[in-house]
Protein backbone atom coordinates (compact mmCIF):
# COMPACT_ATOMS: atom_id res chain seq x y z
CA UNK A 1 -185.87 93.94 83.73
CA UNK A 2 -185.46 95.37 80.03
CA UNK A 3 -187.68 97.82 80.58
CA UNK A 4 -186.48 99.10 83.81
CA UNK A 5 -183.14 99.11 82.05
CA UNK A 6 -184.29 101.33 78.73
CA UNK A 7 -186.01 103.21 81.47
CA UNK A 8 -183.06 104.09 83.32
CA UNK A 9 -181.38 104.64 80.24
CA UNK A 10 -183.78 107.43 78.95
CA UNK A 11 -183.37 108.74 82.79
CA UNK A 12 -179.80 109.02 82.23
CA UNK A 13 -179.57 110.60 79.11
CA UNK A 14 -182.19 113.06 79.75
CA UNK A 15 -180.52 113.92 82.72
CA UNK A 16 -176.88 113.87 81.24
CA UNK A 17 -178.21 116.09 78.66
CA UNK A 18 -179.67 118.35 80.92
CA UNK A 19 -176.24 118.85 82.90
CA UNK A 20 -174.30 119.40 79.66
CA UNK A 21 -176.77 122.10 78.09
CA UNK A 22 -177.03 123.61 81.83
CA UNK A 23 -173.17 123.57 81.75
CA UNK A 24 -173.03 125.28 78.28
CA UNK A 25 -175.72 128.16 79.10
CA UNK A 26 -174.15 131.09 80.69
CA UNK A 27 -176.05 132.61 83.35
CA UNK A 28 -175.80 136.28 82.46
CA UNK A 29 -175.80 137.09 78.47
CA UNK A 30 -172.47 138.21 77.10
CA UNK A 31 -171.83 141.64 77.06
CA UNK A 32 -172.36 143.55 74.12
CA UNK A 33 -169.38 144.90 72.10
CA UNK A 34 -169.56 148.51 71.62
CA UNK A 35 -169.70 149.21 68.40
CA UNK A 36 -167.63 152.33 67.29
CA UNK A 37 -168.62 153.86 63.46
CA UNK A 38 -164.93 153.64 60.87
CA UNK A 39 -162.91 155.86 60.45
CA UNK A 40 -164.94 158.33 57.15
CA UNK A 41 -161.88 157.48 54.20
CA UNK A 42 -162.46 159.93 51.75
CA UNK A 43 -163.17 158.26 48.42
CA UNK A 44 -161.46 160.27 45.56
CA UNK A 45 -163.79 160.73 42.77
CA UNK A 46 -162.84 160.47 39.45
CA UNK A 47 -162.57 163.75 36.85
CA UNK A 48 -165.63 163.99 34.51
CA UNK A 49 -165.47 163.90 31.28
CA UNK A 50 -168.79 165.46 29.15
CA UNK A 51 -168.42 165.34 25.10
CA UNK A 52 -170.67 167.65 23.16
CA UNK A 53 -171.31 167.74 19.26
CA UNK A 54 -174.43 167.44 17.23
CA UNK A 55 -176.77 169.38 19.26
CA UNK A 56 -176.01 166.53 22.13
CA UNK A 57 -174.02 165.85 25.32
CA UNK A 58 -172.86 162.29 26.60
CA UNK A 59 -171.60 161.02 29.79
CA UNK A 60 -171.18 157.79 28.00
CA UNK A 61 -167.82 156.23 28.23
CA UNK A 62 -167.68 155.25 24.60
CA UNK A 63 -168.93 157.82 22.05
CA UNK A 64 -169.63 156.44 18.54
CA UNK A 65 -170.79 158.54 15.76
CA UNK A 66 -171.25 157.58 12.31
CA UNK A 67 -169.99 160.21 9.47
CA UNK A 68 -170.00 160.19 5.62
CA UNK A 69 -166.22 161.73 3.91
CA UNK A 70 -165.94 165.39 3.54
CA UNK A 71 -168.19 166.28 7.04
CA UNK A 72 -166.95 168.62 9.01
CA UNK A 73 -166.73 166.53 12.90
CA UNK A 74 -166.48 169.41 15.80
CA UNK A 75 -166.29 168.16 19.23
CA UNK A 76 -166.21 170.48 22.69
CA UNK A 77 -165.06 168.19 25.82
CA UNK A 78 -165.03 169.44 28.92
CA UNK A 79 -163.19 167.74 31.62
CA UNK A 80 -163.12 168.48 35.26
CA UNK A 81 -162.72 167.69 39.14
CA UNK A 82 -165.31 168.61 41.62
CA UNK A 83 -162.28 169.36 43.93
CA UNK A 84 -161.53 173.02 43.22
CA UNK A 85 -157.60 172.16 44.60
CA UNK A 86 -157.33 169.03 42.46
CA UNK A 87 -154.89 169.64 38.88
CA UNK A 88 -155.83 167.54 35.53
CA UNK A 89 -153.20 165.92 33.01
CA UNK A 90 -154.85 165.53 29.88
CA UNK A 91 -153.38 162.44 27.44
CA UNK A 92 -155.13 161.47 23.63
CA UNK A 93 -153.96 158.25 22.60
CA UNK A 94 -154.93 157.30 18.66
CA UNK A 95 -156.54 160.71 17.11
CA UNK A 96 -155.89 160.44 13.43
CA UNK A 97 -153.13 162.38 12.03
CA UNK A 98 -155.61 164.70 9.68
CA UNK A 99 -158.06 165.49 12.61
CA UNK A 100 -157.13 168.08 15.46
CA UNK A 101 -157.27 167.99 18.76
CA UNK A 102 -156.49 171.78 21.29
CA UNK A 103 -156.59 171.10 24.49
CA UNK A 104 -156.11 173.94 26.65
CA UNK A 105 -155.97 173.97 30.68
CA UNK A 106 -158.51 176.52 32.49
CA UNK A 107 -155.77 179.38 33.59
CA UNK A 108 -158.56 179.97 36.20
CA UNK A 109 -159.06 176.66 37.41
CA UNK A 110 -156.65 174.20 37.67
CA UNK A 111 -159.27 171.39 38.19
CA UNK A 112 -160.78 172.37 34.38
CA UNK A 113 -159.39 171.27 30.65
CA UNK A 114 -161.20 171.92 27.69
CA UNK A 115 -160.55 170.24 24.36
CA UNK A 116 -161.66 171.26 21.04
CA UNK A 117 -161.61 168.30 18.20
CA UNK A 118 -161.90 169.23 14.38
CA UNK A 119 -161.84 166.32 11.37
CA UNK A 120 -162.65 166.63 8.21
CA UNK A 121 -162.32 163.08 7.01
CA UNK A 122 -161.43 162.60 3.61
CA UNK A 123 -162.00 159.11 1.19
CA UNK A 124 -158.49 157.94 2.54
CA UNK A 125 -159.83 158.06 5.88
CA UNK A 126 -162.92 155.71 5.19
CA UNK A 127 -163.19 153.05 7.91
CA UNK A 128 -163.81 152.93 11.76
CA UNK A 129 -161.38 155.27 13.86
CA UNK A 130 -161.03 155.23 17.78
CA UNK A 131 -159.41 157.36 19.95
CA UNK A 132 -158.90 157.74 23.77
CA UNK A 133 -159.24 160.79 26.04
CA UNK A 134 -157.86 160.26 29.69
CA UNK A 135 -157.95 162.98 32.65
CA UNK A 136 -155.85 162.36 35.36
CA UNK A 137 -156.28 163.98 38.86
CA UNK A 138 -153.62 164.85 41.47
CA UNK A 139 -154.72 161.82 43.94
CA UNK A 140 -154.72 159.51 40.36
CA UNK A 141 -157.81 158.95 39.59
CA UNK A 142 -158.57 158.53 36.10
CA UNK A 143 -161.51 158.94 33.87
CA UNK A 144 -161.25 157.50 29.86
CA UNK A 145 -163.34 158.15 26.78
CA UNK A 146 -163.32 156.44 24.03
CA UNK A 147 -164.58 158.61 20.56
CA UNK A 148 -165.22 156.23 17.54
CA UNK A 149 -166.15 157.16 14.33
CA UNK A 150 -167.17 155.41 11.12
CA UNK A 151 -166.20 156.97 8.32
CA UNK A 152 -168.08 156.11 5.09
């Protein structure tokens, strides 16, 4: 009598189990959602900001030079948009007071500024010195270098 009872209780559940995944299985597949590509959102890309001096050029975000008093320091930077349409602001935060720094805007090309820096660090200026370029587009992106120098 046990085992016709464990019997019929196998039957049962195999059957009861049966029902319940029959019940859960669809009998067509579900449709496919059509799948439609985004929106393209153009990405603004920052300005550029190249730094030439010593025979060198560096996309590097931090430019750090080492430079003994009473050597002459001349840096061209060129900064620009690849968006012809696209206007630069130009800000310098921290150039020492002896050094200087032109920056002049491309009268051609609104999306070009070109910056000339000059030092001539004396023995009062001995020590490490940073300072900060930023270019700013129209859409406000912004691109920062950082120039450091050691002065010894």
């Amino acid at each position: 009598m046990y085992k016709k009872f464990v019997f019929s209780l196998i039957l049962i559940t195999f059957f009861s189990f049966q029902h319940f995944s029959y019940a859960q299985t669809p009998t067509s597949p579900p449709p496919v959602p059509q799948m439609t590509p985004p929106a393209q959102v153009p990405q603004d890309i920052p300005p550029i900001i190249l730094i030439s001096g010593k025979e060198r050029e560096s996309y590097q975000k931090v430019f750090i030079d080492k430079v003994k008093t009473g050597t002459e320091i001349n840096v061209k930077i060129l900064m620009f948009d690849r968006e012809p349409k696209e206007t630069l602001k130009v800000s310098s935060y921290g150039v020492p007071s002896s050094s200087k720094l032109d920056i002049k805007k491309d009268e051609k090309a609104s999306n070009r500024v070109e910056a000339n820096f000059s030092w001539k660090p004396s023995s009062t200026d001995k020590g490490f010195h940073t300072f900060v370029l930023e270019a700013v587009n129209s859409k406000g992106s912004i691109s920062r270098v950082s120039l450091s120098y050691d002065i010894n």
